[in-house]
PDB file of N, CA and C in Angstrom:
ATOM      1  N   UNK A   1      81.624  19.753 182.392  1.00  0.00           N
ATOM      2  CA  UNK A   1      81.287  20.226 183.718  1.00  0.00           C
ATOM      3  C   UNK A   1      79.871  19.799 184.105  1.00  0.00           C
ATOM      4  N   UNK A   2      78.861  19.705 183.207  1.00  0.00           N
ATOM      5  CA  UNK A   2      77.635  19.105 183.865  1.00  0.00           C
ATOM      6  C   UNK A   2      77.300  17.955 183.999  1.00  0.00           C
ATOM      7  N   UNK A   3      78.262  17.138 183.611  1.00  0.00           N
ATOM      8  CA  UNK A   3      77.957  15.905 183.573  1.00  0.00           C
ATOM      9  C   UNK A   3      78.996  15.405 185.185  1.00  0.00           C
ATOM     10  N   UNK A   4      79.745  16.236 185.289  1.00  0.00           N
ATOM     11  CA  UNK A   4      80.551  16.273 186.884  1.00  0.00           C
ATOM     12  C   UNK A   4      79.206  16.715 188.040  1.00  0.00           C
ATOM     13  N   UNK A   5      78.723  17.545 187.285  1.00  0.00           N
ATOM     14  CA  UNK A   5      77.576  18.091 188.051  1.00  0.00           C
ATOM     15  C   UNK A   5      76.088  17.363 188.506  1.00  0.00           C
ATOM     16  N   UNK A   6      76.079  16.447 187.639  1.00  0.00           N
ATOM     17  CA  UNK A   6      74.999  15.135 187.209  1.00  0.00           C
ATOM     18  C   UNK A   6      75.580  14.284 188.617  1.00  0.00           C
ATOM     19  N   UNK A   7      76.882  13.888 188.552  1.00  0.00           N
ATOM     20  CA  UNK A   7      77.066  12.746 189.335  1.00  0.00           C
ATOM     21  C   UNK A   7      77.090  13.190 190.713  1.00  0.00           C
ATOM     22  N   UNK A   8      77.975  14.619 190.808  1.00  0.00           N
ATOM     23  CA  UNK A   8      77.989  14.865 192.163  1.00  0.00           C
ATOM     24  C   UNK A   8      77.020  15.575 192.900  1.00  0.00           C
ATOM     25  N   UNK A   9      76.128  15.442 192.389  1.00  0.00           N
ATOM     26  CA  UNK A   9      74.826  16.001 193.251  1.00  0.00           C
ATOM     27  C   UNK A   9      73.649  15.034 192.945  1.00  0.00           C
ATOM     28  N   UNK A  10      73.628  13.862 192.225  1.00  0.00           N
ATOM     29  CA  UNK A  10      72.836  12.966 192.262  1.00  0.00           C
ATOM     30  C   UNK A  10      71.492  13.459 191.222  1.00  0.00           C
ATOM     31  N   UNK A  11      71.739  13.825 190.545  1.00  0.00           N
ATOM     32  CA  UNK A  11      70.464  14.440 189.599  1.00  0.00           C
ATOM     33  C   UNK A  11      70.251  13.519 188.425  1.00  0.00           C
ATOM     34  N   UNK A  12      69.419  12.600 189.012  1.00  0.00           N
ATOM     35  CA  UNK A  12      69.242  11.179 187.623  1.00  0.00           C
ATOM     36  C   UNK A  12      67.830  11.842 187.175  1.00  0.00           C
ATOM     37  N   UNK A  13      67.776  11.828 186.177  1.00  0.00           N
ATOM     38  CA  UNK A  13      66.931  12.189 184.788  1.00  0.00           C
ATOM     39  C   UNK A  13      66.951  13.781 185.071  1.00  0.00           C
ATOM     40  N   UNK A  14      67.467  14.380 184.564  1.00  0.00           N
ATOM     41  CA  UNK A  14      67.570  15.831 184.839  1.00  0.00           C
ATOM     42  C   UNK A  14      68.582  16.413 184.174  1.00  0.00           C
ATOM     43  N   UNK A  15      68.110  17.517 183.660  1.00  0.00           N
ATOM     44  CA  UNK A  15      69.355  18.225 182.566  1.00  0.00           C
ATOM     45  C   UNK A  15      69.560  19.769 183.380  1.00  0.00           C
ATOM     46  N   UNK A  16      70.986  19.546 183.318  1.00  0.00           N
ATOM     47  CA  UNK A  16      71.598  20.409 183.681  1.00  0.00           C
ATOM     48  C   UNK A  16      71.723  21.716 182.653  1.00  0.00           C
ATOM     49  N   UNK A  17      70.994  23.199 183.195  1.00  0.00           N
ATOM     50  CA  UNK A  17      71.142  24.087 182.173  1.00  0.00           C
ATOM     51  C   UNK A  17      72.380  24.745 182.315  1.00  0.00           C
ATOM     52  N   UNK A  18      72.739  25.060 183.072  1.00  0.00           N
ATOM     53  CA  UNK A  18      73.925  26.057 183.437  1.00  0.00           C
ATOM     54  C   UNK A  18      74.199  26.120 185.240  1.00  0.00           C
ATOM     55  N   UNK A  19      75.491  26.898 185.728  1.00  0.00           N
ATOM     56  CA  UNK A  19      75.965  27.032 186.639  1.00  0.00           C
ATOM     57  C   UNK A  19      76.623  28.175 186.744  1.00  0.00           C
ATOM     58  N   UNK A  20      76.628  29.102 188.191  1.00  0.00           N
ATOM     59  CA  UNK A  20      77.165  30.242 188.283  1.00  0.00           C
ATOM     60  C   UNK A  20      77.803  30.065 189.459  1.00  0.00           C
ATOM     61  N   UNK A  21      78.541  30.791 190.064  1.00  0.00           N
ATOM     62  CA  UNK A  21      79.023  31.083 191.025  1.00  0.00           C
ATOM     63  C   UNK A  21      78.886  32.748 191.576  1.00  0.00           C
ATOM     64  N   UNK A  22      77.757  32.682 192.643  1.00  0.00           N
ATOM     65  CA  UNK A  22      77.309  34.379 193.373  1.00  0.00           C
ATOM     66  C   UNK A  22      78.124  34.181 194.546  1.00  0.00           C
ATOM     67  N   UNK A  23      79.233  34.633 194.893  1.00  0.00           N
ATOM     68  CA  UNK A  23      79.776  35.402 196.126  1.00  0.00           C
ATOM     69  C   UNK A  23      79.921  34.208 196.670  1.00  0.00           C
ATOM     70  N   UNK A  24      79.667  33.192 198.076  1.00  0.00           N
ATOM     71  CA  UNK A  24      80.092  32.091 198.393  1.00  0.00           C
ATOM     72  C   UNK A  24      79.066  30.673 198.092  1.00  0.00           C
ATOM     73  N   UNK A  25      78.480  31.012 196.713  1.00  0.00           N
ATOM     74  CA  UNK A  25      77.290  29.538 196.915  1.00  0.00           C
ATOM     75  C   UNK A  25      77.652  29.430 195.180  1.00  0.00           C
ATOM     76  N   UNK A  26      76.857  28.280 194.946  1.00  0.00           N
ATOM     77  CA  UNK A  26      76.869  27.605 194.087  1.00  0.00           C
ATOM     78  C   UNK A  26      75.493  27.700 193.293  1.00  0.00           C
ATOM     79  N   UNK A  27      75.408  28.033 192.209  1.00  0.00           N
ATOM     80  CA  UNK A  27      73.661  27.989 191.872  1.00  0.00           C
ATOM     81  C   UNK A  27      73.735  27.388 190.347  1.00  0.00           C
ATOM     82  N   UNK A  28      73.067  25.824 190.588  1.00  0.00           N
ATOM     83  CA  UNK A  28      72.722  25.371 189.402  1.00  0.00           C
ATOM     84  C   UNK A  28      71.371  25.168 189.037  1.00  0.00           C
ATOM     85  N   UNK A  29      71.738  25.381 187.479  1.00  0.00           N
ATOM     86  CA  UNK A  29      69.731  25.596 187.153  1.00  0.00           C
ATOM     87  C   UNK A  29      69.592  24.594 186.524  1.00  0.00           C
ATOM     88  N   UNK A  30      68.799  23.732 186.684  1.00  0.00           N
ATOM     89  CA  UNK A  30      68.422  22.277 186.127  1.00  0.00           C
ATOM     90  C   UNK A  30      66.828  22.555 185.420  1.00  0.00           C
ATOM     91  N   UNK A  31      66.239  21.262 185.057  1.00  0.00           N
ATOM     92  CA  UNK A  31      64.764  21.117 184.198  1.00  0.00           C
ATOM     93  C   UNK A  31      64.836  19.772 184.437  1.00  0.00           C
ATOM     94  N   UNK A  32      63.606  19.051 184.748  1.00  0.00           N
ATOM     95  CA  UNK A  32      63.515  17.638 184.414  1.00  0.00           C
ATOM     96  C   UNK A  32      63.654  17.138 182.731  1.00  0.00           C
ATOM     97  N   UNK A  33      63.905  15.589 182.502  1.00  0.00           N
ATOM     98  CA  UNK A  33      63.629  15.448 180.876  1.00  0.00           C
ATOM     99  C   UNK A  33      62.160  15.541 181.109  1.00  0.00           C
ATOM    100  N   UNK A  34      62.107  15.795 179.392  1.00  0.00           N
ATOM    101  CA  UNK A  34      60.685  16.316 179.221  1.00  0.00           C
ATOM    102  C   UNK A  34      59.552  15.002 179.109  1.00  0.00           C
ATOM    103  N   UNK A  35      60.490  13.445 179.219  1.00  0.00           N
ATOM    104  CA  UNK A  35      59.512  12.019 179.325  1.00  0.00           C
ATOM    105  C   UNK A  35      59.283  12.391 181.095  1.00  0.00           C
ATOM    106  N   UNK A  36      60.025  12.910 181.749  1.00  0.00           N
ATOM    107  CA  UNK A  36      59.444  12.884 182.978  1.00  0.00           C
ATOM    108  C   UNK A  36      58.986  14.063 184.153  1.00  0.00           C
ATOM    109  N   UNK A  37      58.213  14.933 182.799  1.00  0.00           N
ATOM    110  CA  UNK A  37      57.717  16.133 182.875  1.00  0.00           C
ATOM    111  C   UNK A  37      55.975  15.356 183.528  1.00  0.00           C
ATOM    112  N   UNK A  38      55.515  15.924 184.625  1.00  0.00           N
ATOM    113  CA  UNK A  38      53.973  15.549 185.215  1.00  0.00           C
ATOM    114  C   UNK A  38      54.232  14.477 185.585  1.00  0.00           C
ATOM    115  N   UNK A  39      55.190  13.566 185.669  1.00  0.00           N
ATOM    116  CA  UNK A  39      55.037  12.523 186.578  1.00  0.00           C
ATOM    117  C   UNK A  39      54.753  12.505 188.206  1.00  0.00           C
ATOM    118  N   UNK A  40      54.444  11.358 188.826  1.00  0.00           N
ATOM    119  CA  UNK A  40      53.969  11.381 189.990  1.00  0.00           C
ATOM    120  C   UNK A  40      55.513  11.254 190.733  1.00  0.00           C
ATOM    121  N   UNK A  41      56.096  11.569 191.663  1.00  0.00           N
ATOM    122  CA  UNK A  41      57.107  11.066 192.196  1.00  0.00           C
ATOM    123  C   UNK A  41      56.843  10.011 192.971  1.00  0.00           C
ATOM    124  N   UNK A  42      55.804   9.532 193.382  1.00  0.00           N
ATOM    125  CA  UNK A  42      55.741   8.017 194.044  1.00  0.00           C
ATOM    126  C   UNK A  42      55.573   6.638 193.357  1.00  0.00           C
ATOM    127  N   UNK A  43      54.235   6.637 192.186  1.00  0.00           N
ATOM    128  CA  UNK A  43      54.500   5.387 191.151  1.00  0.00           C
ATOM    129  C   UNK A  43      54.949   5.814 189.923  1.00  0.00           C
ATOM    130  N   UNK A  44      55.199   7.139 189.564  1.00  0.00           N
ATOM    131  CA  UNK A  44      56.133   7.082 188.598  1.00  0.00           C
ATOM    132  C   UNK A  44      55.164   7.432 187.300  1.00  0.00           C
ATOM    133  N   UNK A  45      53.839   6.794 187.373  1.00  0.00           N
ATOM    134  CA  UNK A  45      52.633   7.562 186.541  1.00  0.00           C
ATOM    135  C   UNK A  45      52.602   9.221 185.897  1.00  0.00           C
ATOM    136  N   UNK A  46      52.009   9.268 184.670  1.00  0.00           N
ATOM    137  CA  UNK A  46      51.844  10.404 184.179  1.00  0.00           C
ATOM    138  C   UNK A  46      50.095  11.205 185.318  1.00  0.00           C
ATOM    139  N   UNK A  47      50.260  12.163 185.031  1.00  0.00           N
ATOM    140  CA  UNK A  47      49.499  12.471 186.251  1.00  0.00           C
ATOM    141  C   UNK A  47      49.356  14.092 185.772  1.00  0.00           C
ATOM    142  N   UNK A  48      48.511  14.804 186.528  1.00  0.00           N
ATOM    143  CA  UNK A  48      48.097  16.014 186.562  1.00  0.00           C
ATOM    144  C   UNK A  48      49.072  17.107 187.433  1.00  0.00           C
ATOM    145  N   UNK A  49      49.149  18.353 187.119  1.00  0.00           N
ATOM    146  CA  UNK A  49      49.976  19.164 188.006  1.00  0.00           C
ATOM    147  C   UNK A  49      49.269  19.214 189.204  1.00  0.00           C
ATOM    148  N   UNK A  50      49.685  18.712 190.596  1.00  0.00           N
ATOM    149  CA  UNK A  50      49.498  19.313 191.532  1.00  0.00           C
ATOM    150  C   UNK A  50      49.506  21.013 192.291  1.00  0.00           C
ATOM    151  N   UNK A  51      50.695  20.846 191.909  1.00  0.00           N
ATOM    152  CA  UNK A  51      51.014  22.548 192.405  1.00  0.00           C
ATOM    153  C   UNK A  51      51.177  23.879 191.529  1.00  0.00           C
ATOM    154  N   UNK A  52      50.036  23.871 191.680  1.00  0.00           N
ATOM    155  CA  UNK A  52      50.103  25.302 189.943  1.00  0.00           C
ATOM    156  C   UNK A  52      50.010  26.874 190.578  1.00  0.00           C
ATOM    157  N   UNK A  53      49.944  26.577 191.687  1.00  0.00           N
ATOM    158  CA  UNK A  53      50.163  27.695 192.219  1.00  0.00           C
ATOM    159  C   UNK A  53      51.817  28.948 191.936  1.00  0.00           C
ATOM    160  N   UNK A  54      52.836  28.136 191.549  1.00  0.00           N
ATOM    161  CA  UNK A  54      53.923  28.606 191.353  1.00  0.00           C
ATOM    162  C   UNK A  54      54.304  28.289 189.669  1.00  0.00           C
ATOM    163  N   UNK A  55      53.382  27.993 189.193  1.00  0.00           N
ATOM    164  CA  UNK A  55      53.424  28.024 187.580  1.00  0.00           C
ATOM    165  C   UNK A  55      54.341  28.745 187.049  1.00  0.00           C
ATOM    166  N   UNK A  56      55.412  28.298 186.421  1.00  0.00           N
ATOM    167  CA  UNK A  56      55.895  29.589 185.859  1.00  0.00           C
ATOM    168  C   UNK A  56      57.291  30.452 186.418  1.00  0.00           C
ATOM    169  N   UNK A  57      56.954  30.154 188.044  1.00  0.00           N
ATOM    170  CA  UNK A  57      58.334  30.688 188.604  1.00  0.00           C
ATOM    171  C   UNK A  57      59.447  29.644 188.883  1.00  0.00           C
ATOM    172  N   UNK A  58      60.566  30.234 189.050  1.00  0.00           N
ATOM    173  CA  UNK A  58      61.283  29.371 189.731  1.00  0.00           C
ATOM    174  C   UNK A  58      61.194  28.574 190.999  1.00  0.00           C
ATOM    175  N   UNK A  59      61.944  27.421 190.879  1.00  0.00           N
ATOM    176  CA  UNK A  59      62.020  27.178 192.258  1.00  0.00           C
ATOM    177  C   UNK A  59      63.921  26.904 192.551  1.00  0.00           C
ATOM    178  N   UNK A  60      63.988  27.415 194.209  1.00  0.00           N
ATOM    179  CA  UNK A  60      65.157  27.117 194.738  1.00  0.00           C
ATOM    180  C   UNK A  60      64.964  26.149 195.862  1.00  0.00           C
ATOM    181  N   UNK A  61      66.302  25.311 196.149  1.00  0.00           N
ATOM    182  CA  UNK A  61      66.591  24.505 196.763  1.00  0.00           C
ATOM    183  C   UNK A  61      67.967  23.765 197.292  1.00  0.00           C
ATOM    184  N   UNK A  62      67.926  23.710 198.663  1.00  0.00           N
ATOM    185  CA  UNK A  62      69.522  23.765 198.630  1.00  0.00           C
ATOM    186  C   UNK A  62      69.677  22.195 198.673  1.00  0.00           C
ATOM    187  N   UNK A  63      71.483  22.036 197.977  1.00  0.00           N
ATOM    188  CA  UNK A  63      71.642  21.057 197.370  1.00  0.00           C
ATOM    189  C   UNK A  63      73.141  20.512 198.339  1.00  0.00           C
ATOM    190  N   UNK A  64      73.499  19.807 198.595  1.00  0.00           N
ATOM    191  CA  UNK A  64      74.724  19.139 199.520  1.00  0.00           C
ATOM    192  C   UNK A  64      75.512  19.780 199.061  1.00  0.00           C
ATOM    193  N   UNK A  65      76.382  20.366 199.727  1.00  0.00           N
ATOM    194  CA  UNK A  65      77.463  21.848 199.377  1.00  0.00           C
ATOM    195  C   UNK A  65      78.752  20.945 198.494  1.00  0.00           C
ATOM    196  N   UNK A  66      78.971  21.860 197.918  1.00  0.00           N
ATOM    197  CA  UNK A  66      80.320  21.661 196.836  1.00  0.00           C
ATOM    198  C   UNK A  66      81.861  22.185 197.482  1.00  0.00           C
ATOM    199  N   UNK A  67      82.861  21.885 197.518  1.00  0.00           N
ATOM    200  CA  UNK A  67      83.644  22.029 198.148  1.00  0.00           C
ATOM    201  C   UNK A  67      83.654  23.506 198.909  1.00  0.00           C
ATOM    202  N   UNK A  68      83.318  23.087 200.011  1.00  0.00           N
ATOM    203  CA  UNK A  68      82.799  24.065 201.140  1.00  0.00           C
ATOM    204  C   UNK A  68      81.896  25.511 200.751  1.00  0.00           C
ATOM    205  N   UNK A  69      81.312  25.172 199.312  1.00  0.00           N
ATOM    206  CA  UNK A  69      80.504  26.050 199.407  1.00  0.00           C
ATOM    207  C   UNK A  69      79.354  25.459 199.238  1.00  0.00           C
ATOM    208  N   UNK A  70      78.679  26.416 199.720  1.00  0.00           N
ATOM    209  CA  UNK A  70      76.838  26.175 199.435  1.00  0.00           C
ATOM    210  C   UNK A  70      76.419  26.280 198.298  1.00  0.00           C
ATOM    211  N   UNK A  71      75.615  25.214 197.835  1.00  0.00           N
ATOM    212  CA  UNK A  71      74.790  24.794 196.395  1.00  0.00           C
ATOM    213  C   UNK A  71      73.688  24.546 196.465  1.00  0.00           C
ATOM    214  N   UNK A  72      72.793  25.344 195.312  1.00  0.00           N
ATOM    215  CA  UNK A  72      71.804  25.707 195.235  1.00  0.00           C
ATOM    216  C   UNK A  72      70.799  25.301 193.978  1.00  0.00           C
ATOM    217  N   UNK A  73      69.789  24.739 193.794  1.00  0.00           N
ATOM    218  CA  UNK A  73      69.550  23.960 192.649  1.00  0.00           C
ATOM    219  C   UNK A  73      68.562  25.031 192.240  1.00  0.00           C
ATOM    220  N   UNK A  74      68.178  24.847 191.277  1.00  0.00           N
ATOM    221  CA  UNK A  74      67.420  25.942 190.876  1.00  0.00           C
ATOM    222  C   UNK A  74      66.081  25.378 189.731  1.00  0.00           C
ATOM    223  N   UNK A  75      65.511  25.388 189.993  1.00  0.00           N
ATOM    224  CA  UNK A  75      63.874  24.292 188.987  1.00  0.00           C
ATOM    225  C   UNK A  75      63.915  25.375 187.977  1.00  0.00           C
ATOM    226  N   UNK A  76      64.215  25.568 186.621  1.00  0.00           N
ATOM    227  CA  UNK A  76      63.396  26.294 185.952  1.00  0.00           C
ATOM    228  C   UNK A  76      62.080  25.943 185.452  1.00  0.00           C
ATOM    229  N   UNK A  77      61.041  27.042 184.999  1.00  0.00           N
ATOM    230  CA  UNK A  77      59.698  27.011 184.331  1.00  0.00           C
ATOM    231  C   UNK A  77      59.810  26.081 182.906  1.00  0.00           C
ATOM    232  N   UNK A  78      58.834  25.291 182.749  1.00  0.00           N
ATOM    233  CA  UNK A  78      58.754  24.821 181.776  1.00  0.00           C
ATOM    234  C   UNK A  78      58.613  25.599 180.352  1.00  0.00           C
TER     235      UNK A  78
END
């Protein structure tokens, strides 16, 4: 199932932790790999945390819906 989950939501270098289903949405919790943990997303460089303000928490984000439901990506904390 996560590797269905890899292709159909486009998540290249990214590991899929798990998936639930709450009431009508979709919520998957992903992590980057850990070679492309602090990278820059523009040249691709190792680099410093920008945003440390949310250290630690999650982040959500909605993701192109799964057969007519809403999907939800979910950043866990390192």
């Amino acid at each position: 199932m996560k590797s269905l989950l890899l292709l159909a939501l486009g998540l290249a270098r990214t590991v899929v932790l798990g998936a639930r289903i709450e009431a009508e949405r979709i919520v998957v919790s992903v992590r980057p790999y850990k070679r492309e943990q602090r990278r820059c997303p523009v040249c691709g460089r190792a680099c410093d945390f920008y945003d440390m303000a949310n250290r630690g928490a999650p982040r959500l984000w909605r993701a192109m819906d799964l057969a007519r439901s809403a999907c939800y990506l979910v950043l866990m904390p390192i």
